[in-house]
N, C-alpha and C. Protein backbone atom coordinates (compact mmCIF):
# COMPACT_ATOMS: atom_id res chain seq x y z
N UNK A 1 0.84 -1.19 0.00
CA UNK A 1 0.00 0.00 0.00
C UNK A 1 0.88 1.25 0.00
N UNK A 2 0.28 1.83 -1.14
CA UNK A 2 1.29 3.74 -1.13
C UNK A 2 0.56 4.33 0.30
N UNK A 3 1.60 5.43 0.06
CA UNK A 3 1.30 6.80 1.14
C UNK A 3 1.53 7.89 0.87
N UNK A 4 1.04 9.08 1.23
CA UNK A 4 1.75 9.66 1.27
C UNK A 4 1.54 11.00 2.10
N UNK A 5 2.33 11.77 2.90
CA UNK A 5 2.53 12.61 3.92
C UNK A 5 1.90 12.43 4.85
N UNK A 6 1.94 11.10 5.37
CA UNK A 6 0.95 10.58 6.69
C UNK A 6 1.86 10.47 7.72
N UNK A 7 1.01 11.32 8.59
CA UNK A 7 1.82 10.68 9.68
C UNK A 7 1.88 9.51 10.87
N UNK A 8 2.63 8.90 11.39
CA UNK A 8 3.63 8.03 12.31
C UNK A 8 3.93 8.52 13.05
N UNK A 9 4.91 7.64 13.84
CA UNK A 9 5.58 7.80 14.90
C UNK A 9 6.41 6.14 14.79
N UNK A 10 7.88 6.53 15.06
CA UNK A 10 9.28 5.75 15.18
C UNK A 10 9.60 5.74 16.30
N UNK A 11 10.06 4.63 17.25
CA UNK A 11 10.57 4.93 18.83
C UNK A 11 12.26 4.36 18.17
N UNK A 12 13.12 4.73 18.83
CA UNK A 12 14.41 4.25 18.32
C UNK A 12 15.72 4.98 18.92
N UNK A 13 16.46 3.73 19.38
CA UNK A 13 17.69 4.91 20.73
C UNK A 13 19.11 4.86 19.78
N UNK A 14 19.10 4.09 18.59
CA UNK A 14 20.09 4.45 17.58
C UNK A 14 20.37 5.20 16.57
N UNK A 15 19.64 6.02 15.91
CA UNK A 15 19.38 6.94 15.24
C UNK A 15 19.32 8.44 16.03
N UNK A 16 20.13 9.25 14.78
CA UNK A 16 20.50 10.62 14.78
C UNK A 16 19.45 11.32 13.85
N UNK A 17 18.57 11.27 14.16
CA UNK A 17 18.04 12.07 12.94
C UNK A 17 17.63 13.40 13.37
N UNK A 18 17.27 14.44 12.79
CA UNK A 18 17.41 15.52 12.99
C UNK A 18 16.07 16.14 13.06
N UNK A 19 15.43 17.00 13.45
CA UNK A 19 13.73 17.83 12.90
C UNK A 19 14.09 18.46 11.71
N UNK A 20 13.27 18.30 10.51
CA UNK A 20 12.94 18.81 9.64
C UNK A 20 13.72 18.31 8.60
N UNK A 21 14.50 17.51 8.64
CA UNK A 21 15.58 16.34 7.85
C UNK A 21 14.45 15.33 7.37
N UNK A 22 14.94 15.44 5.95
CA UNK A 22 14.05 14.16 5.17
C UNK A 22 15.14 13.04 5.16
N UNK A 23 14.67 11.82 5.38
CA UNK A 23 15.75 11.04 4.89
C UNK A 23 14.86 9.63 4.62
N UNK A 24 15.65 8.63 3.34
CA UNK A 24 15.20 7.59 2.68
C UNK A 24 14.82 6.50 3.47
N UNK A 25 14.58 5.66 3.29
CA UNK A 25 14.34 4.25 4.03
C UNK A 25 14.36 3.04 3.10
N UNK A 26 14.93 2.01 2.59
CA UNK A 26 14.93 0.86 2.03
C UNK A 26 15.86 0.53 1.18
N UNK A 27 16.82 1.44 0.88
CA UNK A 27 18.12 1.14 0.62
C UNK A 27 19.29 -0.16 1.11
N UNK A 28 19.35 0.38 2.15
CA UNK A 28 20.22 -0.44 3.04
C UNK A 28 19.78 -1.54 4.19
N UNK A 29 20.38 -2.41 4.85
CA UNK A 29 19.67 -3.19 5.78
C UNK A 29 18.93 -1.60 7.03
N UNK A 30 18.00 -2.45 7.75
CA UNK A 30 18.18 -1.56 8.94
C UNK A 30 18.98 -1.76 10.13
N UNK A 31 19.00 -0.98 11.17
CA UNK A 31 19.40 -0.82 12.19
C UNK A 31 19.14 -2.34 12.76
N UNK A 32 18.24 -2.88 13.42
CA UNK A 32 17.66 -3.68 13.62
C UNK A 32 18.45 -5.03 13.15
N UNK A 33 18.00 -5.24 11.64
CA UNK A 33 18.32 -6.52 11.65
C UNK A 33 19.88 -6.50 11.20
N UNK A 34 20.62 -5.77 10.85
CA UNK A 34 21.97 -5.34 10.83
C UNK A 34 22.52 -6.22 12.54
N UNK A 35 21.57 -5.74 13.66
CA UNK A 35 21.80 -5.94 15.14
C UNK A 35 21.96 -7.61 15.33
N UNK A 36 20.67 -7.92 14.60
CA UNK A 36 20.45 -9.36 14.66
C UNK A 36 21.36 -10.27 14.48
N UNK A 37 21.78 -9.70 12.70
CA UNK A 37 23.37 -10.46 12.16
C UNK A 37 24.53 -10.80 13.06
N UNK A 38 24.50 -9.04 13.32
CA UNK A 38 26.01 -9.69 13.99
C UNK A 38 26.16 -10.13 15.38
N UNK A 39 24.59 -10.59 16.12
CA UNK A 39 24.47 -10.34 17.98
C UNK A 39 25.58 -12.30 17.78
N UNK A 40 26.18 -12.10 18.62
CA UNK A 40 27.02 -13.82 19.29
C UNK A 40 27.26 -13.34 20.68
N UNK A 41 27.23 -15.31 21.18
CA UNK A 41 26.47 -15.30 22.55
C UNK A 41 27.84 -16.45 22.79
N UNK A 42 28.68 -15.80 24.05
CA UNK A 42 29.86 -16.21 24.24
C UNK A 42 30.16 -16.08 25.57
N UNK A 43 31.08 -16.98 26.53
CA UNK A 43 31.90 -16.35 28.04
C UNK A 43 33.28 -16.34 27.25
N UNK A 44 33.87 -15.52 28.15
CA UNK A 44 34.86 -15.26 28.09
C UNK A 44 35.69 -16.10 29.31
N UNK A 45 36.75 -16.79 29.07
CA UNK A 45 38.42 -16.92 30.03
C UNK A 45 38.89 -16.01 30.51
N UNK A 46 39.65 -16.83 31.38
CA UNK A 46 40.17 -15.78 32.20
C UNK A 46 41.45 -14.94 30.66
N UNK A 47 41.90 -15.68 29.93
CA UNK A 47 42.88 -15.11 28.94
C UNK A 47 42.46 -14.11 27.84
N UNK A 48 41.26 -14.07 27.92
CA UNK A 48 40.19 -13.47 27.12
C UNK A 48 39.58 -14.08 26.14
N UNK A 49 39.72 -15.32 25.61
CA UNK A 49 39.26 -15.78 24.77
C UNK A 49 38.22 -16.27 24.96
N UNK A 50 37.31 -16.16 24.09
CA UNK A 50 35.78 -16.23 23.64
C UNK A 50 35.21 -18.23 23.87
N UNK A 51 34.14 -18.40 24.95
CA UNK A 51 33.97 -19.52 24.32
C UNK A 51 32.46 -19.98 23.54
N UNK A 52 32.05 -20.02 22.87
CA UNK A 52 31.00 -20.00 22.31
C UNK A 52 29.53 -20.86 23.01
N UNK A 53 28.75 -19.73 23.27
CA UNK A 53 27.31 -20.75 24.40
C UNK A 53 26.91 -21.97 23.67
N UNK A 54 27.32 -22.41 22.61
CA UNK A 54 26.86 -24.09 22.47
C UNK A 54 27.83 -24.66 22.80
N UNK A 55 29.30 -24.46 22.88
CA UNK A 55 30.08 -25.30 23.47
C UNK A 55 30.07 -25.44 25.29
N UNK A 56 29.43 -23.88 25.58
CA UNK A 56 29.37 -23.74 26.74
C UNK A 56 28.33 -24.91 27.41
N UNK A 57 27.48 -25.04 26.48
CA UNK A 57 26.08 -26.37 27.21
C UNK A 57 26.71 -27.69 26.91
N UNK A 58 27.34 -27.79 25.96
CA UNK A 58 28.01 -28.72 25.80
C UNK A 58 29.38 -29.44 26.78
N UNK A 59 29.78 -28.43 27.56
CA UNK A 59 30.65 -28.66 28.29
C UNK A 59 29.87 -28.79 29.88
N UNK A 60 28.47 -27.76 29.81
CA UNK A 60 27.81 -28.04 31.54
C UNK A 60 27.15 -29.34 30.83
N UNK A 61 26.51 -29.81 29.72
CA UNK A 61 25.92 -31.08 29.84
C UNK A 61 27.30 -32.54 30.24
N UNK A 62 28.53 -32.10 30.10
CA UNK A 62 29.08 -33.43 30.24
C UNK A 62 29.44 -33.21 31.96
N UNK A 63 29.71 -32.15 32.51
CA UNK A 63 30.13 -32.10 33.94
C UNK A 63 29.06 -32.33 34.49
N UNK A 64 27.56 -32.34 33.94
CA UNK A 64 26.16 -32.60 34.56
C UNK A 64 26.19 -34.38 34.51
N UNK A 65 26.52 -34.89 33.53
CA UNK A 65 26.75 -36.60 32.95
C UNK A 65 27.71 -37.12 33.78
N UNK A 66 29.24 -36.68 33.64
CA UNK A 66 30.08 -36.83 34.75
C UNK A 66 30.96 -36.54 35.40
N UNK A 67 30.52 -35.44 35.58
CA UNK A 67 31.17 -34.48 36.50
C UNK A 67 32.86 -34.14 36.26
N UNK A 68 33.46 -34.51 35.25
CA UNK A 68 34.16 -33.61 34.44
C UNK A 68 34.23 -32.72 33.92
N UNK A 69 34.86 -31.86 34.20
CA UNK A 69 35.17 -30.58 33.75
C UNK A 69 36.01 -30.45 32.55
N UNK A 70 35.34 -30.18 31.21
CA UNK A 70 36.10 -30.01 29.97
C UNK A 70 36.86 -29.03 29.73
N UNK A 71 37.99 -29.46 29.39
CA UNK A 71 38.68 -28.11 29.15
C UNK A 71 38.66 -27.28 28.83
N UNK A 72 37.71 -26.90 27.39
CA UNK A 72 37.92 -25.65 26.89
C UNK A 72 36.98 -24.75 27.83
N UNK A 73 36.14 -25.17 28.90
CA UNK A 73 35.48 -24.45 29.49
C UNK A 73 35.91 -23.45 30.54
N UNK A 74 35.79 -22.38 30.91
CA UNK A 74 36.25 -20.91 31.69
C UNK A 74 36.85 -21.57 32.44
N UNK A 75 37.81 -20.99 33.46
CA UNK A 75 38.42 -21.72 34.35
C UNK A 75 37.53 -21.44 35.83
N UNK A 76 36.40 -20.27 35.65
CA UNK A 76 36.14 -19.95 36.68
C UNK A 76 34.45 -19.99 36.53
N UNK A 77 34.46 -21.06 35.12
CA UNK A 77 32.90 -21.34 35.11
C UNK A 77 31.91 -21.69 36.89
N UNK A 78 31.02 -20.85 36.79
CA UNK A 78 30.35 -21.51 38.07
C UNK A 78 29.39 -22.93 37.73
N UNK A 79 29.70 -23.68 36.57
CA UNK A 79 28.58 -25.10 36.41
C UNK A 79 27.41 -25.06 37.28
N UNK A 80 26.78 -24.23 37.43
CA UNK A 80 25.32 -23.49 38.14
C UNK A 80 24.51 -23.92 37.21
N UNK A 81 23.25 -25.08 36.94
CA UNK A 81 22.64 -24.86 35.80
C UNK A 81 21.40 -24.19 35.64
N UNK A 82 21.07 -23.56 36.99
CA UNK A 82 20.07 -22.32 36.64
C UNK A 82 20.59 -21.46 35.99
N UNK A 83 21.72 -20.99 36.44
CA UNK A 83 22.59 -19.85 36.13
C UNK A 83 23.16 -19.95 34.22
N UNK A 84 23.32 -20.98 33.80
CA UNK A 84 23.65 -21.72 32.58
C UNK A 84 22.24 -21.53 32.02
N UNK A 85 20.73 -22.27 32.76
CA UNK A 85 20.02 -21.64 31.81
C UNK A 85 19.29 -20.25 31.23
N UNK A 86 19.99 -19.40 32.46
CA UNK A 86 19.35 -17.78 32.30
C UNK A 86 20.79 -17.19 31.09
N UNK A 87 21.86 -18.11 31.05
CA UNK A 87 22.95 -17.16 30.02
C UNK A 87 22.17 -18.03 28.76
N UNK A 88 21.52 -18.67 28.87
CA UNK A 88 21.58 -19.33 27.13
C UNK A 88 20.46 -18.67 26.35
N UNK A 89 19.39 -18.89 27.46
CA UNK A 89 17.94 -17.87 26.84
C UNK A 89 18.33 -16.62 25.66
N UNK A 90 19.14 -15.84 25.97
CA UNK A 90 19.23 -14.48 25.19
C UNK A 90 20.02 -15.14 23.75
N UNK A 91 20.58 -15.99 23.80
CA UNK A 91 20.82 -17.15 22.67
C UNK A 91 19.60 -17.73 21.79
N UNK A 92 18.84 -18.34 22.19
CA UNK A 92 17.50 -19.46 21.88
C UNK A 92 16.57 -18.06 21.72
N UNK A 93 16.62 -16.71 22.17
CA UNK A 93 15.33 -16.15 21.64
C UNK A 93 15.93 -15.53 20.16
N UNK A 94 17.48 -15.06 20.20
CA UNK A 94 18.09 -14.42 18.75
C UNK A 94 17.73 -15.14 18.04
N UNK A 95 18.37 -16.68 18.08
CA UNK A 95 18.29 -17.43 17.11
C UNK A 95 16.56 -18.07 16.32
N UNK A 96 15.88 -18.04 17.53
CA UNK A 96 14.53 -17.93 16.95
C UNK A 96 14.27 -16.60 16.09
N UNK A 97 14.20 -15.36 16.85
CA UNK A 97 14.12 -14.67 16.12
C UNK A 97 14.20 -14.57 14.24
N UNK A 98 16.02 -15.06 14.52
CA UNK A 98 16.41 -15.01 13.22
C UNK A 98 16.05 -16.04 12.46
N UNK A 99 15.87 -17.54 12.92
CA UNK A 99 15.22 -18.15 11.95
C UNK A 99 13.52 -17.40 11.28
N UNK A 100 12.77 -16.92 12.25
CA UNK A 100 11.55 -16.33 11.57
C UNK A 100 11.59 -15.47 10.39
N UNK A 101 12.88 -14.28 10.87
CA UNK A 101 12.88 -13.37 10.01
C UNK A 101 13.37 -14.15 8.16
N UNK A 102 14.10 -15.27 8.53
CA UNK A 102 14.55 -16.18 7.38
C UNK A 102 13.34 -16.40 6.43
N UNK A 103 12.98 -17.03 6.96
CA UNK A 103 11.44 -17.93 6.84
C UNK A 103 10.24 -16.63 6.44
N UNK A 104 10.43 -15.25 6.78
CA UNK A 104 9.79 -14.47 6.51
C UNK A 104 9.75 -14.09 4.61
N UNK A 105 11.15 -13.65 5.02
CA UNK A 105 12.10 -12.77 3.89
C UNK A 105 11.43 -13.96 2.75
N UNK A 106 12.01 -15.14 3.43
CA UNK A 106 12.10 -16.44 1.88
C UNK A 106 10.24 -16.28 1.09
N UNK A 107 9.38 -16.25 2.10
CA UNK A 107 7.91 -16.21 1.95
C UNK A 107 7.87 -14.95 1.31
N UNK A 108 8.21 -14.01 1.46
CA UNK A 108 8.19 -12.51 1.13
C UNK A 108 8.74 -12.93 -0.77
N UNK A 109 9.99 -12.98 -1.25
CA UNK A 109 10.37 -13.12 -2.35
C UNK A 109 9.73 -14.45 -3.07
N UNK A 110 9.23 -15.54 -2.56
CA UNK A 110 8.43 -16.55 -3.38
C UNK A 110 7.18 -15.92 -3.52
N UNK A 111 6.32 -15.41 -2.98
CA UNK A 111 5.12 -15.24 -2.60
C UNK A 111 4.45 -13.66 -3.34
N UNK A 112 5.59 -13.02 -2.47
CA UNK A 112 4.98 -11.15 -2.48
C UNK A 112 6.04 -10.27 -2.92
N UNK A 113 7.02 -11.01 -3.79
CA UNK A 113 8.01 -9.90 -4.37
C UNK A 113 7.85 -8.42 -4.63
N UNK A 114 6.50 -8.16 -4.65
CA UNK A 114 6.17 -6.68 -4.75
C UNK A 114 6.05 -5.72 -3.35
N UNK A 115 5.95 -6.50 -2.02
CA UNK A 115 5.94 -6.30 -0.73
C UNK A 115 7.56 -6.00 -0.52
N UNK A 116 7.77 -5.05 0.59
CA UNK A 116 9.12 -4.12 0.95
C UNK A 116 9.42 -5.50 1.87
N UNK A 117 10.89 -5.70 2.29
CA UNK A 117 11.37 -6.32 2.72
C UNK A 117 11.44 -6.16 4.17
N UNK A 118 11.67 -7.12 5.44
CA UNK A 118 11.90 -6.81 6.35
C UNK A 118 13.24 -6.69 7.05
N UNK A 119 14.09 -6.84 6.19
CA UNK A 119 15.53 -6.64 6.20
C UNK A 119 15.56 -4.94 6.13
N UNK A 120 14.76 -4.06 5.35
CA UNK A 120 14.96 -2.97 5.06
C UNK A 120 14.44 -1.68 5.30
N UNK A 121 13.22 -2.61 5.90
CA UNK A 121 12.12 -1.82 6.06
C UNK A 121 12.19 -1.06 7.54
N UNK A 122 11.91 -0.02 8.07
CA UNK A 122 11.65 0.20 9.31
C UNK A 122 9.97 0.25 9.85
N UNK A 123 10.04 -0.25 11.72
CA UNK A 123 8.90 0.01 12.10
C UNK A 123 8.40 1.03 12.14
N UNK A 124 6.86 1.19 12.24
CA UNK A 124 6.65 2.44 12.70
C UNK A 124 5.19 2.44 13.25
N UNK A 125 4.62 3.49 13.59
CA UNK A 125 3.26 3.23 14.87
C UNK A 125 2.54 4.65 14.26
N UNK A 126 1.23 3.74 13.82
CA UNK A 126 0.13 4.77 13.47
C UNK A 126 -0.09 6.39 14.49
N UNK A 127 -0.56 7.26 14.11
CA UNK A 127 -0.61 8.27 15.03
C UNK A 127 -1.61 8.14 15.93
N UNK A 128 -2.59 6.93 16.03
CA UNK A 128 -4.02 6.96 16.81
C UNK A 128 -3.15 6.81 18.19
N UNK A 129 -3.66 7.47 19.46
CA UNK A 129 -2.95 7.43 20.70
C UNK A 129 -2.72 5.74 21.49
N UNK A 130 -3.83 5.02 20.71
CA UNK A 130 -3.90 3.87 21.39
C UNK A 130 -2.66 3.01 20.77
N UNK A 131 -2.78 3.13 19.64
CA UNK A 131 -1.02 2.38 18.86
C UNK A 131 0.22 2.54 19.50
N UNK A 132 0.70 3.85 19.80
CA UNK A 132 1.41 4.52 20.53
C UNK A 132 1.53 3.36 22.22
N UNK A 133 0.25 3.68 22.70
CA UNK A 133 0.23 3.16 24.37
C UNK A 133 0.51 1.89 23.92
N UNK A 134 0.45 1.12 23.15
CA UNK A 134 0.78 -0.52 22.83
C UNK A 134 2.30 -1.10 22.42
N UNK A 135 2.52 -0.14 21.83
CA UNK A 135 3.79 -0.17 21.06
C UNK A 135 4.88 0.22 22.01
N UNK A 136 4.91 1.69 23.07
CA UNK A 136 5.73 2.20 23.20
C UNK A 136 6.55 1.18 24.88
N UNK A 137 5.99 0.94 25.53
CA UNK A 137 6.12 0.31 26.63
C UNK A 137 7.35 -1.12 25.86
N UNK A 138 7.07 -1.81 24.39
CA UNK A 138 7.53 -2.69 24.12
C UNK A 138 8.97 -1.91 23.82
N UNK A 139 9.27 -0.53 23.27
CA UNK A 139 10.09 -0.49 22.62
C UNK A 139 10.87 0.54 23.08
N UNK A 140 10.47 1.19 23.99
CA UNK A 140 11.52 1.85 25.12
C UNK A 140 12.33 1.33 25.65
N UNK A 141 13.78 2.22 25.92
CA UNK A 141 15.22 1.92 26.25
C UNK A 141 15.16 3.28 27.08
N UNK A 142 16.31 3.19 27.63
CA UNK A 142 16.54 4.39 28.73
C UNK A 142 16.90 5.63 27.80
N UNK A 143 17.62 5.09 26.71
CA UNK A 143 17.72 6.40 25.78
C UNK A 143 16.47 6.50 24.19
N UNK A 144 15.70 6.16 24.70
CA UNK A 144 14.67 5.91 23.05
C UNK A 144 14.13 7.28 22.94
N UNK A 145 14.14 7.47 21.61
CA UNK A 145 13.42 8.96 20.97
C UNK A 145 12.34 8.33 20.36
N UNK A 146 10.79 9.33 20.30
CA UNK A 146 10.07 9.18 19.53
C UNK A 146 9.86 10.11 18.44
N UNK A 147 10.28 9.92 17.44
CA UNK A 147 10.24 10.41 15.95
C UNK A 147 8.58 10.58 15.74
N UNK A 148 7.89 11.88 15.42
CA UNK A 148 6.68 11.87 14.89
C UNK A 148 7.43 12.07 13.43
N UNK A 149 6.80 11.57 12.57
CA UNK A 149 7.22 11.89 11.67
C UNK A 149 5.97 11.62 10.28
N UNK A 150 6.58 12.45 9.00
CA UNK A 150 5.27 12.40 7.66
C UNK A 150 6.20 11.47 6.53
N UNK A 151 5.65 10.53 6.49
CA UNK A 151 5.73 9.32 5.34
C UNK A 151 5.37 9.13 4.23
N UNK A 152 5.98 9.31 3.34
CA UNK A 152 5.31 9.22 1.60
C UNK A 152 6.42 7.65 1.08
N UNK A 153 5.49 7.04 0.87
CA UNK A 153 5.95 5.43 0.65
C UNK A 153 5.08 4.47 0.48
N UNK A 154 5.85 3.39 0.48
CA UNK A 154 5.22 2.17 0.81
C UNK A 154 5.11 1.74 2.27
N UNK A 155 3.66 0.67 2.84
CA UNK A 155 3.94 0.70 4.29
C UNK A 155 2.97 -0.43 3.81
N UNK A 156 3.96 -1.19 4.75
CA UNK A 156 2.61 -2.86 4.81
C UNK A 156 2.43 -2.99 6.57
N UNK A 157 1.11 -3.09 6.58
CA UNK A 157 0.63 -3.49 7.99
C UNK A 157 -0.06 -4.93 7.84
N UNK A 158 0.26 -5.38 9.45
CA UNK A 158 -0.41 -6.54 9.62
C UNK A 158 0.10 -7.25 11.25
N UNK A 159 -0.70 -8.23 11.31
CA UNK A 159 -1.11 -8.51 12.90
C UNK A 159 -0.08 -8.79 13.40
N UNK A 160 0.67 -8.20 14.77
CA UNK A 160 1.54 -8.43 15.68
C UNK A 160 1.44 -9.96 15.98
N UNK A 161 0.44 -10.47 16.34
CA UNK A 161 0.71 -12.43 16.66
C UNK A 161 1.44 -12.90 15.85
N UNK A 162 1.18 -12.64 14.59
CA UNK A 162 2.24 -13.28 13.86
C UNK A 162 3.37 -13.57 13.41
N UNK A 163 3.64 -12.65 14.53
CA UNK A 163 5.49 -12.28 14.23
C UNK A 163 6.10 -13.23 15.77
N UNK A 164 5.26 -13.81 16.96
CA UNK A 164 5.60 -14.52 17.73
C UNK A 164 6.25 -15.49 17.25
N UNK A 165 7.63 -15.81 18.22
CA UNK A 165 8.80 -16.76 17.76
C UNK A 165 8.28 -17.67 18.82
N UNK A 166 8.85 -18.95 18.57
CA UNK A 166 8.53 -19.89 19.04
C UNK A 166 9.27 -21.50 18.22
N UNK A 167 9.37 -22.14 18.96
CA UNK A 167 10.24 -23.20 18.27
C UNK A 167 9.36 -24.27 17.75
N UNK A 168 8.50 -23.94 17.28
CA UNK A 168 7.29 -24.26 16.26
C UNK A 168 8.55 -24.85 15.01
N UNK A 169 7.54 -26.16 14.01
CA UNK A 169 7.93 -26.50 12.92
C UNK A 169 8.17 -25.25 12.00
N UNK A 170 9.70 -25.28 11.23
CA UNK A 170 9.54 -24.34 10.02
C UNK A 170 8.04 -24.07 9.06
N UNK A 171 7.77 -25.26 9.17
CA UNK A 171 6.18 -25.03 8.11
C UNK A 171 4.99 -24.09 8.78
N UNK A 172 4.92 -24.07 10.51
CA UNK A 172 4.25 -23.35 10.97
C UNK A 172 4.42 -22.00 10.93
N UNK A 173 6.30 -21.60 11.03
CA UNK A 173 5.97 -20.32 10.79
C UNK A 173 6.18 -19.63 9.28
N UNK A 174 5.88 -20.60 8.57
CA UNK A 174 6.11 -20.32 7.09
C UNK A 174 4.30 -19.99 7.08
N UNK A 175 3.82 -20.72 7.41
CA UNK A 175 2.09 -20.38 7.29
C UNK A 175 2.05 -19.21 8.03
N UNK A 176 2.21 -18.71 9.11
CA UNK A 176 2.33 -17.32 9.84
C UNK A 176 2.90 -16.53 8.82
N UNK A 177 3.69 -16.80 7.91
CA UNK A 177 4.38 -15.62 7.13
C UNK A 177 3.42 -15.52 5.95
N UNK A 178 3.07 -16.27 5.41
CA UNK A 178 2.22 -16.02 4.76
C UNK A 178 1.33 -15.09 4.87
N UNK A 179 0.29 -15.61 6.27
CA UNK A 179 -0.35 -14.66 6.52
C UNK A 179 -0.25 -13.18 6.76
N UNK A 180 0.70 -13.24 7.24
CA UNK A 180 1.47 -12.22 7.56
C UNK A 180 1.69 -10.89 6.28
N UNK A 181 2.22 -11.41 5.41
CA UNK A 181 2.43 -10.76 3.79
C UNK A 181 0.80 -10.47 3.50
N UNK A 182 0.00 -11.41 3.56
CA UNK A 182 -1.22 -11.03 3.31
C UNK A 182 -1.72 -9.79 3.41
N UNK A 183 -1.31 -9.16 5.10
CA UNK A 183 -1.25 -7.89 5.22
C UNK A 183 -3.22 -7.77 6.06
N UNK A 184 -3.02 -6.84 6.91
CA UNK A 184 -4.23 -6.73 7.70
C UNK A 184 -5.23 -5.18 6.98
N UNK A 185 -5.06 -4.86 6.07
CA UNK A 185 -5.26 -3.27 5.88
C UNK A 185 -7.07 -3.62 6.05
N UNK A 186 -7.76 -4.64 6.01
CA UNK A 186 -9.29 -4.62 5.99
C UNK A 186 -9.41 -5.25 7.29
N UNK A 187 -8.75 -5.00 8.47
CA UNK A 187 -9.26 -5.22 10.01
C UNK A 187 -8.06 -4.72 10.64
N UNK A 188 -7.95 -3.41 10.90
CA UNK A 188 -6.62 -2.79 11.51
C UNK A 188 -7.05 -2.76 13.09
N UNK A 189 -6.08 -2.96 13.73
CA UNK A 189 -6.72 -2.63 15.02
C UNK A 189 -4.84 -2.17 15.64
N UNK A 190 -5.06 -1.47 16.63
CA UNK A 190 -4.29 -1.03 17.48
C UNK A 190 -2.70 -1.85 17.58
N UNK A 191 -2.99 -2.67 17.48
CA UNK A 191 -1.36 -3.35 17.98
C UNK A 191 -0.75 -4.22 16.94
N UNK A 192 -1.33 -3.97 15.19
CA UNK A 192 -0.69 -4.08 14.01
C UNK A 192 0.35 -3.20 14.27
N UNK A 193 1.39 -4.52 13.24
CA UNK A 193 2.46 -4.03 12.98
C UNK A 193 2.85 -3.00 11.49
N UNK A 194 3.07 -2.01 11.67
CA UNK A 194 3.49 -1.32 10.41
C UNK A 194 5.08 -1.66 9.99
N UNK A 195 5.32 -1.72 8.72
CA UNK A 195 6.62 -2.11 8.13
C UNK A 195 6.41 -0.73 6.84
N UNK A 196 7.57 0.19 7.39
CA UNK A 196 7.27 1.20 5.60
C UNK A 196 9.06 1.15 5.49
N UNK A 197 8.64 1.43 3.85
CA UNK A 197 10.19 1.93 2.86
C UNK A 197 9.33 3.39 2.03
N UNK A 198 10.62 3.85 2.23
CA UNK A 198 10.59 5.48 1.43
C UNK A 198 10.85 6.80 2.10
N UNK A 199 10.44 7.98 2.18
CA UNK A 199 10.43 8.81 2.93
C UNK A 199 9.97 9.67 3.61
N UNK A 200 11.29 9.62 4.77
CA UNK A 200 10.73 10.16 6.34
C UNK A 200 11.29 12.01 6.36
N UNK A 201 10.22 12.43 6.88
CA UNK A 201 10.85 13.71 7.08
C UNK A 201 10.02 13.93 8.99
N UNK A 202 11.12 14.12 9.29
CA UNK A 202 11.36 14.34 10.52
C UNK A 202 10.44 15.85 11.14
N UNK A 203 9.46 15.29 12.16
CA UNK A 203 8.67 16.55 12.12
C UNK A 203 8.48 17.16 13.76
N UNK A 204 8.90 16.23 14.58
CA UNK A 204 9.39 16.05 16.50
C UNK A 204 9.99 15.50 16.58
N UNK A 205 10.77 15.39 17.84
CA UNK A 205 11.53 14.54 18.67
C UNK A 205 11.49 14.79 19.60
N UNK A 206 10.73 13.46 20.64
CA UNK A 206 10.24 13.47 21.89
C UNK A 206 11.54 12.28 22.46
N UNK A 207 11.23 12.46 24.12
CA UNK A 207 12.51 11.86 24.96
C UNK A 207 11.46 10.72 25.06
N UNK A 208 11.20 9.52 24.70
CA UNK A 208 10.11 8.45 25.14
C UNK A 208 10.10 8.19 26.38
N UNK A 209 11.12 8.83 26.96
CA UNK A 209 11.12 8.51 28.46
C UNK A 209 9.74 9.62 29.57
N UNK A 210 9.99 10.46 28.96
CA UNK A 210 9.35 11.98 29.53
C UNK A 210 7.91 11.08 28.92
N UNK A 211 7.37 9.99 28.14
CA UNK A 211 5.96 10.04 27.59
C UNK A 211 5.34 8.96 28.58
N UNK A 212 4.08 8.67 29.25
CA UNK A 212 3.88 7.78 30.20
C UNK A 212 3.33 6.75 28.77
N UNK A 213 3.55 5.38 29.24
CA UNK A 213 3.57 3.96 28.54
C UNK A 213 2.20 3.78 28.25
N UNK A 214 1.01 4.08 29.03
CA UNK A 214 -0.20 4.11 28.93
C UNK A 214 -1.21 4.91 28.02
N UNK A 215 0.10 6.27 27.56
CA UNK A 215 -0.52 6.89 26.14
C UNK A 215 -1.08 8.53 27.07
């Protein structure tokens, strides 16, 4: 779906953008999944070297089996396996993540080649106040700005459930993506997700912190 000079709202603590600065969108990866690529999930030795969290389970599953301690593991590992399973989580949700977004993209170019990518695309949140109170609580950081901003582009919306990760069969969330591309524009409700490419011209910049979460 086109647009044009509508306004949004962007929450986002990495971006410099300026008031009254136009600038493009769908060129390049975004911020975001740029983040995704390069996030690795590692302890460090005492020598500094990196050991990678699947070798890390791999090494508490054999000292859990028999109580050997593998070498390549920290010297000052605590083999805690609560503690082992709160470091791996931030692991198992990236990597879900990123398999979805896979499984998205692939559905996106078989399916809806004419649909903007989610590699490229940025979020963004209708101006109704209730979008805002839904959205912003998820996407606040201690330093997040909210960008109001006017959009002339492309913008695909559609239902937030469907973007839930979960270690569901590939085929399940290949059917979620589907749907997903389908796009919600004939039952919008509040806590759709917007995806636009094209351009932003910068029209506020609010501290998201100074805004209460409730709208």
């Amino acid at each position: 779906m086109n647009i044009h000079k509508q306004t949004y709202f962007h929450v986002n603590h990495q971006l410099d953008w300026q008031k009254d600065n136009t600038y493009f969108i769908g060129k390049e990866y975004s911020n975001r999944y740029k983040e995704l690529l390069s996030r690795g999930f590692s302890i460090p030795k005492v020598n500094g070297e990196q050991v990678p969290m699947n070798a890390i389970l791999d090494g508490m599953m054999q000292f859990l089996s028999t109580n050997d301690r593998a070498a390549f593991m920290p010297e000052n590992y605590h083999f805690n396996a609560s503690d082992t399973l709160k470091e791996v989580l931030p692991l198992i949700r990236s990597q879900m993540i990123l398999i979805r977004e896979l499984i998205f993209e692939e559905t996106r170019k078989e399916y809806f080649p004419e649909k903007l990518s989610r590699y490229k695309g940025i979020h963004v949140i209708p101006s109704a106040k209730d979008s805002l109170a839904f959205w912003l609580p998820q996407l606040k950081t201690p330093n997040a700005k909210i960008y109001k901003i006017e959009l002339t582009g492309k913008i695909h919306r559609a239902a937030y459930e469907l973007l839930n990760v979960s270690s569901m069969p590939p085929d399940y969330i290949k059917f979620n993506a589907y749907q997903y591309w389908l796009g919600n524009e004939n039952n919008k409700v509040d806590s759709d997700e917007c995806l636009f490419e094209g351009l932003v011209k910068v029209v506020e910049i609010i501290d998201a912190n100074l805004v209460s979460s409730n709208g």
